[in-house]
C-alpha atoms as a PDB file:
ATOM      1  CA  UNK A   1     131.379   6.470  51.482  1.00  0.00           C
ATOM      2  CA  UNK A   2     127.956   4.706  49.966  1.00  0.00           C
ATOM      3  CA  UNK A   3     130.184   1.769  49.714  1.00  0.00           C
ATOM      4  CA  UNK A   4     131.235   1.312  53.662  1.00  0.00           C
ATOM      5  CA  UNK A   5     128.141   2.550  54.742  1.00  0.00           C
ATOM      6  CA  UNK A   6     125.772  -0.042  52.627  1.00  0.00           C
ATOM      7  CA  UNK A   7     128.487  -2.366  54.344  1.00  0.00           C
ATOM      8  CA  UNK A   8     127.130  -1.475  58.019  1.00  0.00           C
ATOM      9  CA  UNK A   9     123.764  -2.135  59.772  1.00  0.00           C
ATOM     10  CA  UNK A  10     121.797   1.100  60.749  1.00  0.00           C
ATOM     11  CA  UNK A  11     122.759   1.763  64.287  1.00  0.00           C
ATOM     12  CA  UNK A  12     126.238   2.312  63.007  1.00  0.00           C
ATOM     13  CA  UNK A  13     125.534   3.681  60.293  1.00  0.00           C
ATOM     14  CA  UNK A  14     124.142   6.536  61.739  1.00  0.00           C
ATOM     15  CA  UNK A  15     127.154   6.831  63.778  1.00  0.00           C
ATOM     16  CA  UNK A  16     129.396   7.306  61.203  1.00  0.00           C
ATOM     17  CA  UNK A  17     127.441   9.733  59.560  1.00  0.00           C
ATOM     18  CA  UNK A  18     127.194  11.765  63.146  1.00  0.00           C
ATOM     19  CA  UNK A  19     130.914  11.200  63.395  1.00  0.00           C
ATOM     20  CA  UNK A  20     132.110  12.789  60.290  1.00  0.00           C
ATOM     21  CA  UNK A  21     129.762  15.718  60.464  1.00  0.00           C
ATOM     22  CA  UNK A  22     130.529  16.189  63.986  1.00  0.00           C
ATOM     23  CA  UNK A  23     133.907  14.979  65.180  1.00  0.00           C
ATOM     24  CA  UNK A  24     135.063  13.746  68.166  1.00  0.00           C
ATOM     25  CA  UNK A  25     133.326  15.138  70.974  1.00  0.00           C
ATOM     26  CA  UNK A  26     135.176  14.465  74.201  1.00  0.00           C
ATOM     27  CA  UNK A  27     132.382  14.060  76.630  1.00  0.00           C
ATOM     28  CA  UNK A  28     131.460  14.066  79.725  1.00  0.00           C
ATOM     29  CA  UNK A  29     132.200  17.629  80.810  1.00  0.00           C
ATOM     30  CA  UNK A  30     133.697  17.634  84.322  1.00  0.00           C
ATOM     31  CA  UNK A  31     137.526  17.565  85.869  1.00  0.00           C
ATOM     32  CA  UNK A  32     137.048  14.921  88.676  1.00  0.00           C
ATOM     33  CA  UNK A  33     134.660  11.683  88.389  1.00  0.00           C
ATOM     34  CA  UNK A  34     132.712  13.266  91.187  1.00  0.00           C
ATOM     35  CA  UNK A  35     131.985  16.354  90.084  1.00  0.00           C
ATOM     36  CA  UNK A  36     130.736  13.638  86.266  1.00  0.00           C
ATOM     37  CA  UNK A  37     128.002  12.304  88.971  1.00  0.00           C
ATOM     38  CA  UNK A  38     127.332  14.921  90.300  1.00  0.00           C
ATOM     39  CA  UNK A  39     126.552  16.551  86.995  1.00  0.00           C
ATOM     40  CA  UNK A  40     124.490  13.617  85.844  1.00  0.00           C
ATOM     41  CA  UNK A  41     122.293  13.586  89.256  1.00  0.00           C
ATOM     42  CA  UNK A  42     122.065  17.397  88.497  1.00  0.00           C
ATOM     43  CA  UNK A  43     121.141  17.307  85.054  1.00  0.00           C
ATOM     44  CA  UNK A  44     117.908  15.841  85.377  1.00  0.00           C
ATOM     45  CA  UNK A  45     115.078  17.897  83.597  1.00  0.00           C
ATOM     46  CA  UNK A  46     117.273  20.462  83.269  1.00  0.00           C
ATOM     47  CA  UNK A  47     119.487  22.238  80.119  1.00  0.00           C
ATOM     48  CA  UNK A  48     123.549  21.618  81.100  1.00  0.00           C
ATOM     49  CA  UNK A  49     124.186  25.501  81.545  1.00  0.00           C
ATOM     50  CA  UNK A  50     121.871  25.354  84.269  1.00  0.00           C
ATOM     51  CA  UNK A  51     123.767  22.544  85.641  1.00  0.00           C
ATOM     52  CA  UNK A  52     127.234  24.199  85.207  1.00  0.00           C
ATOM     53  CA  UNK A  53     126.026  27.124  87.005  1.00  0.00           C
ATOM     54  CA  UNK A  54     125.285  24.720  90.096  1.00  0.00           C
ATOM     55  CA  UNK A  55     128.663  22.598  89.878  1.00  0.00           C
ATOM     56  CA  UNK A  56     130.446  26.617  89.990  1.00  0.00           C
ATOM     57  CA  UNK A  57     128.251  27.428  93.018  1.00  0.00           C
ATOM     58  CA  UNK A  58     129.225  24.201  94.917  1.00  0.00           C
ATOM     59  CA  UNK A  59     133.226  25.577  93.542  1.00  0.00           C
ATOM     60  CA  UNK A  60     132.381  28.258  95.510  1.00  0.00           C
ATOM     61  CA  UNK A  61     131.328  27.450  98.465  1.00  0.00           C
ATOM     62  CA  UNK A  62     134.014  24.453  98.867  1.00  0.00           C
ATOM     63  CA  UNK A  63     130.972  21.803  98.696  1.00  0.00           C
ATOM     64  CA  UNK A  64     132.162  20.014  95.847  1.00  0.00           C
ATOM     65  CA  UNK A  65     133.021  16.468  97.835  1.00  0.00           C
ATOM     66  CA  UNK A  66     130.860  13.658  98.934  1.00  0.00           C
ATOM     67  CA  UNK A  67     132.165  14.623 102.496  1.00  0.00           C
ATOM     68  CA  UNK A  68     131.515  18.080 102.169  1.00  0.00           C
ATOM     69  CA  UNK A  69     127.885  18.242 100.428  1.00  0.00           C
ATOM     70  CA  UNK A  70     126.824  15.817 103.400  1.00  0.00           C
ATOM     71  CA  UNK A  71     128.348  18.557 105.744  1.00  0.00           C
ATOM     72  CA  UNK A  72     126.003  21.082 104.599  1.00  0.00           C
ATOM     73  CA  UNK A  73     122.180  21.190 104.988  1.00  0.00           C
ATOM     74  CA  UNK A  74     119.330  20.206 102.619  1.00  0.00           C
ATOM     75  CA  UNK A  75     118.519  24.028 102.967  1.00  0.00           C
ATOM     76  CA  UNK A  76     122.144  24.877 102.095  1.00  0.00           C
ATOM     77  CA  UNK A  77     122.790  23.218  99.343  1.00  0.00           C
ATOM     78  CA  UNK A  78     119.733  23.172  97.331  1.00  0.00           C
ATOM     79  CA  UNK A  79     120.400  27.160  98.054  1.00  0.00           C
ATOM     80  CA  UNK A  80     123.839  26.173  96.337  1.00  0.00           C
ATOM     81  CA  UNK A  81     122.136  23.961  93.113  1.00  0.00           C
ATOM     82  CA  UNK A  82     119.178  26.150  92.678  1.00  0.00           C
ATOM     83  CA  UNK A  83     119.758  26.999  89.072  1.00  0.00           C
ATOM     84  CA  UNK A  84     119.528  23.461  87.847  1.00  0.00           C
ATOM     85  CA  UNK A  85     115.558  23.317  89.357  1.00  0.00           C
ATOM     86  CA  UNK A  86     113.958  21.208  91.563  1.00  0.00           C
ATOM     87  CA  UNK A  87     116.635  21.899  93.736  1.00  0.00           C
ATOM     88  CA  UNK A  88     115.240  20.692  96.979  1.00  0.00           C
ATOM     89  CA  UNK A  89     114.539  17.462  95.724  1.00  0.00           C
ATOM     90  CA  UNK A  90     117.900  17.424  93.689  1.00  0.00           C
ATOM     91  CA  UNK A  91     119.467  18.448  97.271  1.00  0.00           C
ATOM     92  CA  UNK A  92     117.838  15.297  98.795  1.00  0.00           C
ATOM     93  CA  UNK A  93     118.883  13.336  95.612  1.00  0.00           C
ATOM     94  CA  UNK A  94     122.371  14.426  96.187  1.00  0.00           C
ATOM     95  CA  UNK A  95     122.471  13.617  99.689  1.00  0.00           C
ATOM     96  CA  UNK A  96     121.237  10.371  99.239  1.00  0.00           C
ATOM     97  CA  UNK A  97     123.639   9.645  96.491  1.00  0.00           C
ATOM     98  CA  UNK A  98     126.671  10.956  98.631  1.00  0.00           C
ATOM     99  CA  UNK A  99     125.327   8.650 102.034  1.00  0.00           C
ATOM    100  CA  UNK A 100     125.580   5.492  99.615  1.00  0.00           C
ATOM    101  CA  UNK A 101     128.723   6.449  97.894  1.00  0.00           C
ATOM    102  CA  UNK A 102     130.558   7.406 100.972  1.00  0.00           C
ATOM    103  CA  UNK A 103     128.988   4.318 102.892  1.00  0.00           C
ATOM    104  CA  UNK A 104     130.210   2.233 100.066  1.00  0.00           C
ATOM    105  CA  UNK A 105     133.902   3.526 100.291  1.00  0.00           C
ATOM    106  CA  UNK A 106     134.268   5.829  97.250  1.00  0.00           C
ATOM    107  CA  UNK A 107     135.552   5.630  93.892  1.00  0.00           C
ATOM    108  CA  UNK A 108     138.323   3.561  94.119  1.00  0.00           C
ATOM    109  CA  UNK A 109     136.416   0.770  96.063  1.00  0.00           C
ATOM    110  CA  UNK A 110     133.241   0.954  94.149  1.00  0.00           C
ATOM    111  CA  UNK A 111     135.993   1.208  91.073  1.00  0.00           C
ATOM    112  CA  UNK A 112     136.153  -2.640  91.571  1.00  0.00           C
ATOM    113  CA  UNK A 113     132.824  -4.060  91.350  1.00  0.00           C
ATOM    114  CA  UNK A 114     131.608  -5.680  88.468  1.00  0.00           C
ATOM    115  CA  UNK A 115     129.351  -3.960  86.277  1.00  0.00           C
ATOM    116  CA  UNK A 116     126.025  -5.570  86.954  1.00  0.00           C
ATOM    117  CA  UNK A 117     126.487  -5.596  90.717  1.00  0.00           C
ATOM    118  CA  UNK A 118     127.470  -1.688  91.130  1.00  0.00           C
ATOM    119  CA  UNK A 119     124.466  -0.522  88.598  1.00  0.00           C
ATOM    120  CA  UNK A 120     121.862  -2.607  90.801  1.00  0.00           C
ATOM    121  CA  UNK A 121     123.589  -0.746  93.976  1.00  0.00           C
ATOM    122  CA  UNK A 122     123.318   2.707  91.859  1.00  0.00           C
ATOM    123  CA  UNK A 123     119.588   1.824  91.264  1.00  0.00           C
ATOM    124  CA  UNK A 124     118.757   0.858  94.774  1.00  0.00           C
ATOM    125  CA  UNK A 125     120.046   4.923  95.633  1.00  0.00           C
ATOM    126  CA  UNK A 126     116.600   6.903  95.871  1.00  0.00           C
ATOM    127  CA  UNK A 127     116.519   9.993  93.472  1.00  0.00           C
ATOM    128  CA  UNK A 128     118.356   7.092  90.575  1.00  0.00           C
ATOM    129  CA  UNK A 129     117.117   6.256  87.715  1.00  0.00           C
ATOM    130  CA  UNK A 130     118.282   4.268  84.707  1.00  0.00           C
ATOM    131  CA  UNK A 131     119.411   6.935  82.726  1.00  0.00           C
ATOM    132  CA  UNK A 132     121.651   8.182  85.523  1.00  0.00           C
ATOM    133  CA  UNK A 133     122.823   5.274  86.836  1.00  0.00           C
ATOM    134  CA  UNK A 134     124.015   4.630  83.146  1.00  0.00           C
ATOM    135  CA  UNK A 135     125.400   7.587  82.723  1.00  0.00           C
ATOM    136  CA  UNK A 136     127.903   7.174  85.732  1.00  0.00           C
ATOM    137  CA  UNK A 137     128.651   4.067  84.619  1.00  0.00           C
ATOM    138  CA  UNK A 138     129.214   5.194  81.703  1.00  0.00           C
ATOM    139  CA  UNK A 139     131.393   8.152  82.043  1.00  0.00           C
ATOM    140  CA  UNK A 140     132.522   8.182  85.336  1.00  0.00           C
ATOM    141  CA  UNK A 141     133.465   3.927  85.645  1.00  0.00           C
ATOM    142  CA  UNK A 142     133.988   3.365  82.042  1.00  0.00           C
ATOM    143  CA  UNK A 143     131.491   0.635  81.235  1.00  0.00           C
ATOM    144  CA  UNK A 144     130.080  -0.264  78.160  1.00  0.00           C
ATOM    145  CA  UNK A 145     126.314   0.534  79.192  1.00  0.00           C
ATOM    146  CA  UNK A 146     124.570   2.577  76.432  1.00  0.00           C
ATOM    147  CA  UNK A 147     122.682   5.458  77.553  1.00  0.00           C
ATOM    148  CA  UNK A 148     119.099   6.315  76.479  1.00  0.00           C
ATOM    149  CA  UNK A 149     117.792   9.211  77.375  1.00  0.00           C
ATOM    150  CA  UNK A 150     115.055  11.485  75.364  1.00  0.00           C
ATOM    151  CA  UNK A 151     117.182  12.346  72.513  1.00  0.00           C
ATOM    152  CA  UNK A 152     117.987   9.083  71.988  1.00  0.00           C
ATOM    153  CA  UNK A 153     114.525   8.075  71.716  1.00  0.00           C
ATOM    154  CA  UNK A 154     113.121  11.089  69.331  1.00  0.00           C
ATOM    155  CA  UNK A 155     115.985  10.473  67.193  1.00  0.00           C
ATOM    156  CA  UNK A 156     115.744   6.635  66.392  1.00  0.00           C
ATOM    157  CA  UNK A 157     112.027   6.898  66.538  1.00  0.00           C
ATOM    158  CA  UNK A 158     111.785   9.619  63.569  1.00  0.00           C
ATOM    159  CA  UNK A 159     114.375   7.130  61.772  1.00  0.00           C
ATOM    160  CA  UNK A 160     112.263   4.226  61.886  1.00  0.00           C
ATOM    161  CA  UNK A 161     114.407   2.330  64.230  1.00  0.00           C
ATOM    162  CA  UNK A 162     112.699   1.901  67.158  1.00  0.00           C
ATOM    163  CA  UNK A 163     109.160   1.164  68.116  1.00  0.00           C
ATOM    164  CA  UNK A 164     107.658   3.988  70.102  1.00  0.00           C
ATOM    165  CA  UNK A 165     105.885   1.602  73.075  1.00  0.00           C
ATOM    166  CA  UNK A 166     109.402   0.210  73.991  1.00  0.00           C
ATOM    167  CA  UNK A 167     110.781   1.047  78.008  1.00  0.00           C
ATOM    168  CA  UNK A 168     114.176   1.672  78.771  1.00  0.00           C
ATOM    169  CA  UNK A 169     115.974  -1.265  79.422  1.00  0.00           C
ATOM    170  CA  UNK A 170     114.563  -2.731  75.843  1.00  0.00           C
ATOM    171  CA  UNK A 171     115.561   0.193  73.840  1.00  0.00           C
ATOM    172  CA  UNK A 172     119.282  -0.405  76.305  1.00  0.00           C
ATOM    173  CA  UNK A 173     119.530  -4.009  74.673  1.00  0.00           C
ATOM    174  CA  UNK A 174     118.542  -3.489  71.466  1.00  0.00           C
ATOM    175  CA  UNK A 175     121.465  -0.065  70.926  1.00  0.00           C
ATOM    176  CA  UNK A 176     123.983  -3.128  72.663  1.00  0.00           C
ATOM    177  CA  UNK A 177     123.066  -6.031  70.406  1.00  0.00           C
ATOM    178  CA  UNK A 178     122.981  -3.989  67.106  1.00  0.00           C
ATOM    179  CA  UNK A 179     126.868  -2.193  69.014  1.00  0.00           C
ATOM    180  CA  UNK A 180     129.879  -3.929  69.967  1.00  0.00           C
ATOM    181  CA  UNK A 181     130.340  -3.689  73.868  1.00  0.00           C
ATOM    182  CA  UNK A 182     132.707  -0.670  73.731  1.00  0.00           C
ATOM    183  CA  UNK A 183     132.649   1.936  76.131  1.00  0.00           C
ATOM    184  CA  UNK A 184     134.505   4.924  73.824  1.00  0.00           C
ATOM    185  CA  UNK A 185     131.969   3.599  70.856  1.00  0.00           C
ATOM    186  CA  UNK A 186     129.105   4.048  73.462  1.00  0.00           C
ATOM    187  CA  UNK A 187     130.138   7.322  74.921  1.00  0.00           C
ATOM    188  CA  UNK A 188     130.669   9.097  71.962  1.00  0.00           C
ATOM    189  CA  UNK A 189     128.040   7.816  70.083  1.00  0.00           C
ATOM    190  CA  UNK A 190     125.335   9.109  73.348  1.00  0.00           C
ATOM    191  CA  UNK A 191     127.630  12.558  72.958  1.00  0.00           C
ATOM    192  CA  UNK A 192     126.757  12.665  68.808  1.00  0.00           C
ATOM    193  CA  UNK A 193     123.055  12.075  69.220  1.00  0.00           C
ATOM    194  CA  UNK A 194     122.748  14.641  72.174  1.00  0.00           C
ATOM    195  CA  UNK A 195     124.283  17.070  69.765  1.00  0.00           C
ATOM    196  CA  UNK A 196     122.415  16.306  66.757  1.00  0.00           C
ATOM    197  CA  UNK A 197     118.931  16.495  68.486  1.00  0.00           C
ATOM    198  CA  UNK A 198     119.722  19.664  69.735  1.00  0.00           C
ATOM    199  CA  UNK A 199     120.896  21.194  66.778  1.00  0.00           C
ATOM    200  CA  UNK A 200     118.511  19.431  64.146  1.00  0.00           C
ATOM    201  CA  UNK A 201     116.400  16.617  65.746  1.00  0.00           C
ATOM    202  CA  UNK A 202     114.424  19.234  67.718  1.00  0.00           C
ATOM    203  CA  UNK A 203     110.945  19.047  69.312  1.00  0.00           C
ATOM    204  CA  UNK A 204     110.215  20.407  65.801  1.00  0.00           C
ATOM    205  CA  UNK A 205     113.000  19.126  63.687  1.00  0.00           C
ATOM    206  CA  UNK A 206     115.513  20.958  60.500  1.00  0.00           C
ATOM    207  CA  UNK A 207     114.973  18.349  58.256  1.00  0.00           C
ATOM    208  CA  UNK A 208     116.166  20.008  55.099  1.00  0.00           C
ATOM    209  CA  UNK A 209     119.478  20.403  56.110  1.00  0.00           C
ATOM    210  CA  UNK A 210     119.725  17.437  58.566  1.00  0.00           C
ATOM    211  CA  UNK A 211     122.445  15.280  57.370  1.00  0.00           C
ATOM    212  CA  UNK A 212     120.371  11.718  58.003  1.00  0.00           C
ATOM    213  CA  UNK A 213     117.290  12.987  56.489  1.00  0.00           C
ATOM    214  CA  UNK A 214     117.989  10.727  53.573  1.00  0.00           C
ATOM    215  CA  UNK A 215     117.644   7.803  56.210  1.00  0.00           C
ATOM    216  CA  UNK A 216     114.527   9.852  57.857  1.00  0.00           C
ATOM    217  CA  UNK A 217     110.961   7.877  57.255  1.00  0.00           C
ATOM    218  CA  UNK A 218     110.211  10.797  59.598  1.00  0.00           C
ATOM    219  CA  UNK A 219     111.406  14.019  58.234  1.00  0.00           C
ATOM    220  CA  UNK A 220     109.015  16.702  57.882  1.00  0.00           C
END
């Protein structure tokens, strides 16, 4: 193992190490590429069970459809998402979201435009940022954008990877240039690191038992 790891640079390095302790873990949760964007509109400032909680209300109610959640009211459905917060902004998020995606023609057509052009569109949707424009490009369209969200960040900061000052689209190319462009690399690699700052990368981090903590200039 010391061998093949001394072999790889640090980004996938860590990856490896996240891998074996971890395993495979078959992300994003959600049965339909909607219900994925929805989820990662939802799952802004929020914890995921507060999200899942929402997506089973919308279940519910028959409101889980581009068509059907602009059918409703703002009042109605941020009723409908209210446990994953700021619902009545997330409920004008989501409607804006579902006016461009429906204007746009869907899945299947927005399926087919190339990767640049389709996160630009994503981005010009009010209530989208980069994190979840990557995300559904990501997960839901299948291309190789990495994801950096908070976890990401606290995690390669305490390692020593990353400078603290950088925005999001530099910390983007920097995980891509030190990665191969490869979507399955890049969306299981976001699942690992989600994992291991929630189980040991914490606001205030388990160092002693943290399996990177020999690679940690930052462990407590």
């Amino acid at each position: 193992m010391e061998e093949k790891e001394a072999r790889l640079n640090p980004f996938h390095r860590i990856y490896h190490r996240l891998l074996d302790y971890y395993g495979h873990q078959d992300w994003w949760p959600g049965e339909t590429p909607f219900e994925v964007m929805v989820g990662a509109i939802l799952t802004q400032n929020t914890a995921w069970t507060n999200v899942e909680k929402a997506i089973n209300n919308l279940k519910r109610a028959n409101s889980l459809s581009a068509d059907q959640i602009m059918a409703i009211s703002v009042e109605e459905l941020a009723d409908l998402i209210r446990s994953a917060g700021y619902f009545n902004v997330k409920a004008r998020r989501l409607k804006n979201f579902c006016d461009w995606y429906l204007f746009q023609g869907g899945y299947e057509q927005l399926a087919k435009w190339p990767t640049d052009a389709l996160r630009k569109s994503l981005l010009s949707v009010n209530g989208i940022g980069p994190e979840t424009a990557d995300d559904i490009l990501l997960y839901v369209f299948e291309r190789p954008i990495f994801v950096i969200d908070a976890y990401t960040r606290r995690l390669f900061l305490r390692l020593g990877l990353i400078e603290p000052d950088l925005g999001y689209e530099e910390l983007r190319r920097i995980f891509e240039s030190e990665l191969e462009k490869n979507t399955q690399l890049y969306n299981e690699y976001h699942a690992l690191i989600v994992n291991h700052a929630k189980s040991f990368c914490k606001t205030r981090p388990v160092c002693e038992t943290c399996i990177l903590n020999d690679h940690c200039p930052g462990k407590e």
